[in-house]
PDB file of N, CA and C in Angstrom:
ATOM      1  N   UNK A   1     106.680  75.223 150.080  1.00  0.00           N
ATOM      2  CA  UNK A   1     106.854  74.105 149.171  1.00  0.00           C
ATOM      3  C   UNK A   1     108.288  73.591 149.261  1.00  0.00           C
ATOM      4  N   UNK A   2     108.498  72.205 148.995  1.00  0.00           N
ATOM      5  CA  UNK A   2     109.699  71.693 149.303  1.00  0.00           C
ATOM      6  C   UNK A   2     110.022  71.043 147.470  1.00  0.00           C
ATOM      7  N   UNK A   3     110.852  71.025 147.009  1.00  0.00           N
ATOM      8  CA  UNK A   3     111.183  70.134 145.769  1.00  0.00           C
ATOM      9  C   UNK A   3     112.476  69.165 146.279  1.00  0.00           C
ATOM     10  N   UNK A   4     112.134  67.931 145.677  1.00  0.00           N
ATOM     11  CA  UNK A   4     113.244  66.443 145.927  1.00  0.00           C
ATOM     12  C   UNK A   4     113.394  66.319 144.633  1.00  0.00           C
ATOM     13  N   UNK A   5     115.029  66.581 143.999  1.00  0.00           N
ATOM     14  CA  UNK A   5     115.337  66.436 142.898  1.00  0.00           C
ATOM     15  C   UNK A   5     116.350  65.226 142.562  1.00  0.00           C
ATOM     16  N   UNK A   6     116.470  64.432 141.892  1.00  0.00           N
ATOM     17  CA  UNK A   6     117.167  63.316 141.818  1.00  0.00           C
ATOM     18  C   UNK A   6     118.287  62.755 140.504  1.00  0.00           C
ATOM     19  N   UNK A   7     118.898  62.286 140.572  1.00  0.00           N
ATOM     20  CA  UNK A   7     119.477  61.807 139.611  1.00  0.00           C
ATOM     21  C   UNK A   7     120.049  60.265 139.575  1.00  0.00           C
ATOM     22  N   UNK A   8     120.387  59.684 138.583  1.00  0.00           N
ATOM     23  CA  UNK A   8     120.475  58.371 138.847  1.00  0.00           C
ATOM     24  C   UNK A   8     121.643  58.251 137.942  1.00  0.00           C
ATOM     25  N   UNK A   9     122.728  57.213 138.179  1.00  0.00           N
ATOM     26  CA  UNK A   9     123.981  56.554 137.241  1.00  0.00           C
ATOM     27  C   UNK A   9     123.434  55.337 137.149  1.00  0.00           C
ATOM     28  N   UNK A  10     122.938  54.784 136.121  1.00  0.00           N
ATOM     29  CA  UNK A  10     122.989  53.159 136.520  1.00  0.00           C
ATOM     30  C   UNK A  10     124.313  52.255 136.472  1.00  0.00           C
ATOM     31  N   UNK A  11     124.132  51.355 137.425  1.00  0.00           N
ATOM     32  CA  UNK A  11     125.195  50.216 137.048  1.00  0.00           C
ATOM     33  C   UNK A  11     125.262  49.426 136.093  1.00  0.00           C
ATOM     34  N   UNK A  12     126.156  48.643 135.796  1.00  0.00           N
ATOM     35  CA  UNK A  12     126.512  47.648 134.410  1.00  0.00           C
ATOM     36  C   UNK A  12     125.066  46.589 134.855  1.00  0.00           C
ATOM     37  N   UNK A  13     125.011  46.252 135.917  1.00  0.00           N
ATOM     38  CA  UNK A  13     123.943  45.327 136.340  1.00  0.00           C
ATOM     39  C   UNK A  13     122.396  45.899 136.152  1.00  0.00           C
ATOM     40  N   UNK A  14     122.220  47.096 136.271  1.00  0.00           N
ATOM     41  CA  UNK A  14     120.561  47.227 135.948  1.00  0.00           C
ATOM     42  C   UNK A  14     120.561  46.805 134.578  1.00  0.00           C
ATOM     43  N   UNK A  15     118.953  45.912 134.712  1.00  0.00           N
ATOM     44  CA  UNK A  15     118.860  45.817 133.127  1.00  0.00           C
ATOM     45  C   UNK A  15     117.606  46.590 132.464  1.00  0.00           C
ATOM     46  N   UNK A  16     117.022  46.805 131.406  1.00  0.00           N
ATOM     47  CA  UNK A  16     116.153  47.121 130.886  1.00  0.00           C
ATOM     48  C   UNK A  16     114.696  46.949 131.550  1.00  0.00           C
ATOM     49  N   UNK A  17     114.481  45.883 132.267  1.00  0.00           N
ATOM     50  CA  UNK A  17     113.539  45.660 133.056  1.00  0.00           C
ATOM     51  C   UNK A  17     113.308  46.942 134.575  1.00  0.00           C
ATOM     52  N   UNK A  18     114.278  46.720 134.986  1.00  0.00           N
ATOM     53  CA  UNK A  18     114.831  47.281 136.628  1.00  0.00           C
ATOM     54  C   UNK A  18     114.678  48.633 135.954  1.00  0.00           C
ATOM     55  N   UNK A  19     114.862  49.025 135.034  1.00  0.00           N
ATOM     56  CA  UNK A  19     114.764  50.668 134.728  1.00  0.00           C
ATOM     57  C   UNK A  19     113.441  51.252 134.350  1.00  0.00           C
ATOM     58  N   UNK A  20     112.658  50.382 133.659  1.00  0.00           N
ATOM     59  CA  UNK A  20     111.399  50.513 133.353  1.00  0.00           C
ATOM     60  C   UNK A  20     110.370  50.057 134.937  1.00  0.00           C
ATOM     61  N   UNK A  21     110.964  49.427 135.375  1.00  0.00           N
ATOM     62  CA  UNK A  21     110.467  49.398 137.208  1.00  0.00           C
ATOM     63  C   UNK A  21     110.322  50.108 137.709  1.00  0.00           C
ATOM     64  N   UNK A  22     111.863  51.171 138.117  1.00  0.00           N
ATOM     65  CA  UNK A  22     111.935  52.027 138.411  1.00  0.00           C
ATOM     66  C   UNK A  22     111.159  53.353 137.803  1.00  0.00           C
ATOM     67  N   UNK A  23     111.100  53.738 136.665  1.00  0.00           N
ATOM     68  CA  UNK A  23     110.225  54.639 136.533  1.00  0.00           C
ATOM     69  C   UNK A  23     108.933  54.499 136.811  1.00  0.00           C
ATOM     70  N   UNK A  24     107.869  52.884 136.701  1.00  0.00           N
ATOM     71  CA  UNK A  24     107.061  53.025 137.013  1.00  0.00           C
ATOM     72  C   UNK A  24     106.510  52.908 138.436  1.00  0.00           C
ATOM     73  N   UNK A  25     107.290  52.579 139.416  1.00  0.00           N
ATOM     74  CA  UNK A  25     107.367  52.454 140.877  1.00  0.00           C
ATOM     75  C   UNK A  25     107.138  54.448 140.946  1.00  0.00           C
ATOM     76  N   UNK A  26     108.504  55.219 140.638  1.00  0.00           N
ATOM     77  CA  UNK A  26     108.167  56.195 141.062  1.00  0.00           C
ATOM     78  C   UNK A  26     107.021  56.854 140.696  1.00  0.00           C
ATOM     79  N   UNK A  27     106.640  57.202 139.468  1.00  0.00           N
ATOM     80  CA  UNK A  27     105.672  57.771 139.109  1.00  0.00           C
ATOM     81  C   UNK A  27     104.206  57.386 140.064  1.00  0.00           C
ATOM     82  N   UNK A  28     104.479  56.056 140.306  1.00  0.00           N
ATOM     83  CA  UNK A  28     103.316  55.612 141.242  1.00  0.00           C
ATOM     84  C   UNK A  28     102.933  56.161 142.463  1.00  0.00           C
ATOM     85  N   UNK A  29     104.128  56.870 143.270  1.00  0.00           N
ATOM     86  CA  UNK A  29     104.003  57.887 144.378  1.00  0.00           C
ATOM     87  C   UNK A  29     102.965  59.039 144.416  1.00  0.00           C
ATOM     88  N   UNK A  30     102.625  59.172 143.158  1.00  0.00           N
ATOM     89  CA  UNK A  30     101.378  60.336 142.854  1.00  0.00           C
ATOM     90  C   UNK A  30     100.444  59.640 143.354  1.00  0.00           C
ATOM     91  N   UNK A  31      99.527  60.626 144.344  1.00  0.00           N
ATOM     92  CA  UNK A  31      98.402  59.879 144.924  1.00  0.00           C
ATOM     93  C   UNK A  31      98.424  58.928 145.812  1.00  0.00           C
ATOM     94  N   UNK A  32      99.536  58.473 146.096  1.00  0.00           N
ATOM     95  CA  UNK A  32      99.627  57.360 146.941  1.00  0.00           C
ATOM     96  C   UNK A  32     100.912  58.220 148.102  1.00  0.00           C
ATOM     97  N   UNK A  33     101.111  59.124 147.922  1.00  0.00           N
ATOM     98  CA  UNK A  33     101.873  59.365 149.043  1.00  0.00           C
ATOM     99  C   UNK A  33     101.566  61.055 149.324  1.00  0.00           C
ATOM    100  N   UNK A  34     101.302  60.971 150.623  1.00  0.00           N
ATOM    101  CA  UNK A  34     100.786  62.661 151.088  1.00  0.00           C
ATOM    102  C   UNK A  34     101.288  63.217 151.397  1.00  0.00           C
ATOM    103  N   UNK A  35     100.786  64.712 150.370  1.00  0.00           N
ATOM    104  CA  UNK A  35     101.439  65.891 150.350  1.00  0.00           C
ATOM    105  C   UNK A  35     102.291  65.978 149.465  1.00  0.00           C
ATOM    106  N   UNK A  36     102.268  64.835 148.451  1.00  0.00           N
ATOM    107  CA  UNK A  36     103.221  64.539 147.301  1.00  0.00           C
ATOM    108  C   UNK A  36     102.410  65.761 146.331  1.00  0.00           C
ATOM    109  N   UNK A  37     102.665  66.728 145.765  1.00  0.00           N
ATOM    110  CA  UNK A  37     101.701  67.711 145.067  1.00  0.00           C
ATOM    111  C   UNK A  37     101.924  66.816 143.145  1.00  0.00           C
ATOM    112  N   UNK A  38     103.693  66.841 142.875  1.00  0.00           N
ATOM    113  CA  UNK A  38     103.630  66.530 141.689  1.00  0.00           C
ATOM    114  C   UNK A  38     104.611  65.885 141.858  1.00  0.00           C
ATOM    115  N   UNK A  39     104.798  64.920 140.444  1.00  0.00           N
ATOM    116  CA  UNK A  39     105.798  63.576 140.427  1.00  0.00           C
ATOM    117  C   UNK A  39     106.529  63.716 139.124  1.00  0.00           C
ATOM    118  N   UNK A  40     107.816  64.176 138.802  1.00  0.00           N
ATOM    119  CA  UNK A  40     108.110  64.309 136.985  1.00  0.00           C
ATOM    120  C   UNK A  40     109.626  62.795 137.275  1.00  0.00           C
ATOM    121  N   UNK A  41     109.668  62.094 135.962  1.00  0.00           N
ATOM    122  CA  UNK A  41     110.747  61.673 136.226  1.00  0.00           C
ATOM    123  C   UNK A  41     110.960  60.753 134.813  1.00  0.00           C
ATOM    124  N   UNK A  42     112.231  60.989 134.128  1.00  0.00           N
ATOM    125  CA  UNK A  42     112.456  60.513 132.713  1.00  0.00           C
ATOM    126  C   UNK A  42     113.673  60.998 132.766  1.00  0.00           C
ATOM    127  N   UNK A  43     113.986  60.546 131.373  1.00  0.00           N
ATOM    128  CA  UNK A  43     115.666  61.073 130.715  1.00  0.00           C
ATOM    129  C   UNK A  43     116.663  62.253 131.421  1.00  0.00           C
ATOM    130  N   UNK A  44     117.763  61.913 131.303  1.00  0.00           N
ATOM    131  CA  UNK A  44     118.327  63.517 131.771  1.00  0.00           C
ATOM    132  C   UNK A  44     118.861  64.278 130.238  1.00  0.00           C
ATOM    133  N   UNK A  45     118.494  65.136 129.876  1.00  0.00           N
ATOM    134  CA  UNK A  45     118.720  65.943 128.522  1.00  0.00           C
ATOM    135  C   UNK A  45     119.695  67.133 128.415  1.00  0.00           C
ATOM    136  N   UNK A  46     120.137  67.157 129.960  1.00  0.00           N
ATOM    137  CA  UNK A  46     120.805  68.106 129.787  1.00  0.00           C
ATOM    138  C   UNK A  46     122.569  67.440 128.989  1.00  0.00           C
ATOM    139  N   UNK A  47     122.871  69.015 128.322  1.00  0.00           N
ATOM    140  CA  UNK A  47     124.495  68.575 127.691  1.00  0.00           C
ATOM    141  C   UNK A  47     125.687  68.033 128.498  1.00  0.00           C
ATOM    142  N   UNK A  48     125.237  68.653 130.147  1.00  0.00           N
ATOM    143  CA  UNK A  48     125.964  67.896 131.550  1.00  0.00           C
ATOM    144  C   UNK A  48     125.641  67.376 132.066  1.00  0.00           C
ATOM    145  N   UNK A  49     125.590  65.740 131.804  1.00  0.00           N
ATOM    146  CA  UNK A  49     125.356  64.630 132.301  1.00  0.00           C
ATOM    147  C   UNK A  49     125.440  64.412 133.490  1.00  0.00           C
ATOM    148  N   UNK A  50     127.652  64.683 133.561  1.00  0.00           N
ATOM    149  CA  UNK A  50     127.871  63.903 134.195  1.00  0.00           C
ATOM    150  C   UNK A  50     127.878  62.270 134.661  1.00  0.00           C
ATOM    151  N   UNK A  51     127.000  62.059 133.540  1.00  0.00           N
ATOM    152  CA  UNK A  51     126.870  60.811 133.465  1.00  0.00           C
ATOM    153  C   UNK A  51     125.222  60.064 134.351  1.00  0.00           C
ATOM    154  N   UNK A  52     124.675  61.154 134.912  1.00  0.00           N
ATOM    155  CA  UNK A  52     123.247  60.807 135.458  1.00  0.00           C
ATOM    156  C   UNK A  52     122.334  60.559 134.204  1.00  0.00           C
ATOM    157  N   UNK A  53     122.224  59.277 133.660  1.00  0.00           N
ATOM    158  CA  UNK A  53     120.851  59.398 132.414  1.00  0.00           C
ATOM    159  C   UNK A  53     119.734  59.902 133.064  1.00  0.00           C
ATOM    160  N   UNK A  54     118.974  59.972 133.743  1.00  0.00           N
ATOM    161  CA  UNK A  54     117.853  59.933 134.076  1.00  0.00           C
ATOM    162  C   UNK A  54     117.634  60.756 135.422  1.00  0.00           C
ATOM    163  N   UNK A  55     116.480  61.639 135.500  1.00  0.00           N
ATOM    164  CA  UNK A  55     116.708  62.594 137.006  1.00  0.00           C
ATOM    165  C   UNK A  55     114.820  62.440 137.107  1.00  0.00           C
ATOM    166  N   UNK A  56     114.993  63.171 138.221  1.00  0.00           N
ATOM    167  CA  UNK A  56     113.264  63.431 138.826  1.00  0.00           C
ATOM    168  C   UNK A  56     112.978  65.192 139.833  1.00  0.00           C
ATOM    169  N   UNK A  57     112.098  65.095 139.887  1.00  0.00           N
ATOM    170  CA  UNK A  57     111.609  66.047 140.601  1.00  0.00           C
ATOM    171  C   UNK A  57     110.265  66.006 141.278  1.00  0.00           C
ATOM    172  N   UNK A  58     110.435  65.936 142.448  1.00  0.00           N
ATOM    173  CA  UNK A  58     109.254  65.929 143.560  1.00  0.00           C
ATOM    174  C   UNK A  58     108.589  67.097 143.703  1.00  0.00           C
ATOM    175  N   UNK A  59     107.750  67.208 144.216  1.00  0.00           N
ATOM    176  CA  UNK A  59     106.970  68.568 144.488  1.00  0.00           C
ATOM    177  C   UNK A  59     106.415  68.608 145.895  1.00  0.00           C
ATOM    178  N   UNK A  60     106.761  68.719 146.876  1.00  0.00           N
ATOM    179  CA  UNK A  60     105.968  68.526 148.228  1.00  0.00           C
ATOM    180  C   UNK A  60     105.281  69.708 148.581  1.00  0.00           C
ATOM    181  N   UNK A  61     104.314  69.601 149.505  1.00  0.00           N
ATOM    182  CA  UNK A  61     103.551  70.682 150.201  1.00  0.00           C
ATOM    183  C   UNK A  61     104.288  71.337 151.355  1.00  0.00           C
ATOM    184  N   UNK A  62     105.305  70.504 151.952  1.00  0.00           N
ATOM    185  CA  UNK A  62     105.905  71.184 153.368  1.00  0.00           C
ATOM    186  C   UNK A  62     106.907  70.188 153.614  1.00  0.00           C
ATOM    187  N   UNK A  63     107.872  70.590 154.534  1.00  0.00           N
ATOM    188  CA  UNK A  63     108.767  69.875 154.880  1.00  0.00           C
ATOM    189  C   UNK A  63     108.305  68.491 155.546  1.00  0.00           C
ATOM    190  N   UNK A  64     107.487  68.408 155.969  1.00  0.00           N
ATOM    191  CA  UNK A  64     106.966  67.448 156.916  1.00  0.00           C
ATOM    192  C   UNK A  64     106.604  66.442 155.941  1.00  0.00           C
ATOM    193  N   UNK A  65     106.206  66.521 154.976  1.00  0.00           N
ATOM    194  CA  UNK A  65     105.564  65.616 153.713  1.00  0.00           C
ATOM    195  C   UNK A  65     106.721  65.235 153.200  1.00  0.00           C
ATOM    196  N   UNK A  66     107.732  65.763 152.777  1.00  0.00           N
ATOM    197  CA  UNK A  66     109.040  65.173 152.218  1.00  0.00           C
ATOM    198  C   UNK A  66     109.749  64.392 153.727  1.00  0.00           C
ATOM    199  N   UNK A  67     109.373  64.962 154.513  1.00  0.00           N
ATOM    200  CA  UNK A  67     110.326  64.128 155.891  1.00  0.00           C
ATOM    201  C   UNK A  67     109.381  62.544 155.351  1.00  0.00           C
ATOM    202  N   UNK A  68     107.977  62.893 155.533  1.00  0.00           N
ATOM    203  CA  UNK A  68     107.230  61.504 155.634  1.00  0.00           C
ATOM    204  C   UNK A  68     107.442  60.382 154.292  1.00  0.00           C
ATOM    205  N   UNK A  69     107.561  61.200 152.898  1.00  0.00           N
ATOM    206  CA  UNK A  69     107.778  60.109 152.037  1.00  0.00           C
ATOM    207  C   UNK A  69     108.799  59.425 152.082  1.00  0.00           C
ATOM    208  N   UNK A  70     110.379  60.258 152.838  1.00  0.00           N
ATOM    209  CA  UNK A  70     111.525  59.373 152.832  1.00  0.00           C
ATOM    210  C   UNK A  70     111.812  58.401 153.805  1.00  0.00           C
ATOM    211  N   UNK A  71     110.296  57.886 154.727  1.00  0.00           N
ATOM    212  CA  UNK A  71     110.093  56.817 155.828  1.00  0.00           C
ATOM    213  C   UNK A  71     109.195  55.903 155.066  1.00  0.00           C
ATOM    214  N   UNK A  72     107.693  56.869 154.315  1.00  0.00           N
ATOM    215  CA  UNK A  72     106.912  55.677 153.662  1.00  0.00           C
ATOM    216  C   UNK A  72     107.822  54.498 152.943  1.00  0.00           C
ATOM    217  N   UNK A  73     106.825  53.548 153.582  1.00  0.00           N
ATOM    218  CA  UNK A  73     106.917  51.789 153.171  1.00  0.00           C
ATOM    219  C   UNK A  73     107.008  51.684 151.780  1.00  0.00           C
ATOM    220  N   UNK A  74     106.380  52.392 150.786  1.00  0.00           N
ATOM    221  CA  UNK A  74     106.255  52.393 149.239  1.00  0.00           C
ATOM    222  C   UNK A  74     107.934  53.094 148.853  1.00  0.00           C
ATOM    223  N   UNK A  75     108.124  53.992 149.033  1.00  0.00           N
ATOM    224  CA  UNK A  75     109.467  54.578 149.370  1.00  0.00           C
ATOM    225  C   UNK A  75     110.841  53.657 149.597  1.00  0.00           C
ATOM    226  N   UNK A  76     110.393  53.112 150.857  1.00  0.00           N
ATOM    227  CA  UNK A  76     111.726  52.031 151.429  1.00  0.00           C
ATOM    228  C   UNK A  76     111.438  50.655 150.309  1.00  0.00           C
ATOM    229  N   UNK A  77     110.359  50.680 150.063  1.00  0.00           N
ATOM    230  CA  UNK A  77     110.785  49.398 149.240  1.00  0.00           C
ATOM    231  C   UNK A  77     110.955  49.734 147.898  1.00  0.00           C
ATOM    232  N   UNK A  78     111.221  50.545 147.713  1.00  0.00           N
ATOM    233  CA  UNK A  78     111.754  50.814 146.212  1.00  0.00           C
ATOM    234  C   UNK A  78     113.184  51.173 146.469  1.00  0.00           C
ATOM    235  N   UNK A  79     113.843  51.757 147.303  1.00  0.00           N
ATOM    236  CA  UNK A  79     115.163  51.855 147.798  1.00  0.00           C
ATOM    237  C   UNK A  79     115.162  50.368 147.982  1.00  0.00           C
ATOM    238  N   UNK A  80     115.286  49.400 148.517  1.00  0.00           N
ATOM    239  CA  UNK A  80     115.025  48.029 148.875  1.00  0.00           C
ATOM    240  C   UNK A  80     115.948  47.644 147.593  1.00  0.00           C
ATOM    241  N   UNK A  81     115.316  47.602 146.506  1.00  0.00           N
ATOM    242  CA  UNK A  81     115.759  47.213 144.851  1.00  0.00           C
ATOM    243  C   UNK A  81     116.421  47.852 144.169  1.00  0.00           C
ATOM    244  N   UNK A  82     116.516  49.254 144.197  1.00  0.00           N
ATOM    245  CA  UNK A  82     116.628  50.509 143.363  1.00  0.00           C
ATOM    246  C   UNK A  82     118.139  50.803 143.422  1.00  0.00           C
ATOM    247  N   UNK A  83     118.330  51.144 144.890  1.00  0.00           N
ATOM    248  CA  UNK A  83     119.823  51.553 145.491  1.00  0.00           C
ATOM    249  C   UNK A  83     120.709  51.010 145.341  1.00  0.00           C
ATOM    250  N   UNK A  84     120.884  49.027 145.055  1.00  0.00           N
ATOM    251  CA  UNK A  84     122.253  48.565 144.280  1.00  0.00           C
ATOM    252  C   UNK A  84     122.330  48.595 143.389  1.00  0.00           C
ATOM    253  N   UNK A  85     121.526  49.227 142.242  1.00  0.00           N
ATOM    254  CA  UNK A  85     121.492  49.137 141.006  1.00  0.00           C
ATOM    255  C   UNK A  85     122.210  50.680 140.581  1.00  0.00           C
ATOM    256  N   UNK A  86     122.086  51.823 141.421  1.00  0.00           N
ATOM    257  CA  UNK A  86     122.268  53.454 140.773  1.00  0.00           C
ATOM    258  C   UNK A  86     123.424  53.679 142.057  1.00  0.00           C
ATOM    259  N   UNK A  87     123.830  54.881 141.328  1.00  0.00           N
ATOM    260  CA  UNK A  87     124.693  55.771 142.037  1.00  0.00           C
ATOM    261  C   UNK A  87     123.776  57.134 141.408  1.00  0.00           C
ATOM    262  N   UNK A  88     123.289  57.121 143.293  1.00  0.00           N
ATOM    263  CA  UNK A  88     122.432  58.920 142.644  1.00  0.00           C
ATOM    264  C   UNK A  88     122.816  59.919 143.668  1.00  0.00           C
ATOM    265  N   UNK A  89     122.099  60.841 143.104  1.00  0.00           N
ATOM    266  CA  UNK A  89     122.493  62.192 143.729  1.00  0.00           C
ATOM    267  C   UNK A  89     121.371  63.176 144.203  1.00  0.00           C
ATOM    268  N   UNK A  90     121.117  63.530 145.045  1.00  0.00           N
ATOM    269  CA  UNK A  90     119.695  64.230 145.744  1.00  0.00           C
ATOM    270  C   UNK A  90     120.000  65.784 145.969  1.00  0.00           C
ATOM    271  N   UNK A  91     119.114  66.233 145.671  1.00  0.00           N
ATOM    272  CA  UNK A  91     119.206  67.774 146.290  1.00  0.00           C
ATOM    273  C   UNK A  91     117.411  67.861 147.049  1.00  0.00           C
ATOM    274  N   UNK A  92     117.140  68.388 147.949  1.00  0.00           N
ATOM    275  CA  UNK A  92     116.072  69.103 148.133  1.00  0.00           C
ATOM    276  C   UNK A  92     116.283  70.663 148.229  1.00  0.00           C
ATOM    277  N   UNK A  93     115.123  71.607 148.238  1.00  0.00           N
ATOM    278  CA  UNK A  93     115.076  72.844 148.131  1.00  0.00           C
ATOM    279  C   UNK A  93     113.685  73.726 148.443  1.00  0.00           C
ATOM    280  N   UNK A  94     113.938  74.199 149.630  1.00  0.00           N
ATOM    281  CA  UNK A  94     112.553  74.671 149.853  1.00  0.00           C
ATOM    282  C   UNK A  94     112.750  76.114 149.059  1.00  0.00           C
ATOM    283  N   UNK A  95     111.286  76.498 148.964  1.00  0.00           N
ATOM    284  CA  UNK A  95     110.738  77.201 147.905  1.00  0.00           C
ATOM    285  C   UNK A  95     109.730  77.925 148.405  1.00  0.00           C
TER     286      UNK A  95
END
């Protein structure tokens, strides 16, 4: 198993719209992208921010499935919109 964990800073420029996009773009990856097992992604709650509001966590079946979602078309076009708006931070971690 592979996990893609995420975090996001938004910019002064995302607005209320672009953030509610963004969560529902990702969440949409369930089922629509293979080998995606599970999709979590909301608030960040922890007391160390750092200043990331908001994080995620992927769940993949194998490395090969996380290689493939970070090429899928659903993927790039949400980076497309997503990426001038945040300053984020990625970890993966096989498991």
């Amino acid at each position: 198993m592979y996990y893609h964990i995420f975090g996001f800073k938004w910019k002064a420029k995302a607005t209320e719209t672009d953030k509610a996009n963004a969560a529902t773009d990702i969440l949409a990856f369930q089922g629509a992208i293979p080998g995606l097992i599970e999709t979590h992604f909301g608030p960040n709650t922890s007391a160390h921010t750092q200043g990331y509001t908001v994080a995620g966590v992927m769940k993949f079946q194998d490395k090969a499935s996380l290689d493939a979602y970070q090429r899928h078309p659903s993927h790039l076009a949400l980076l497309d919109w997503l990426v001038p708006l945040i300053d984020a931070v990625e970890l993966d971690i096989e498991v």
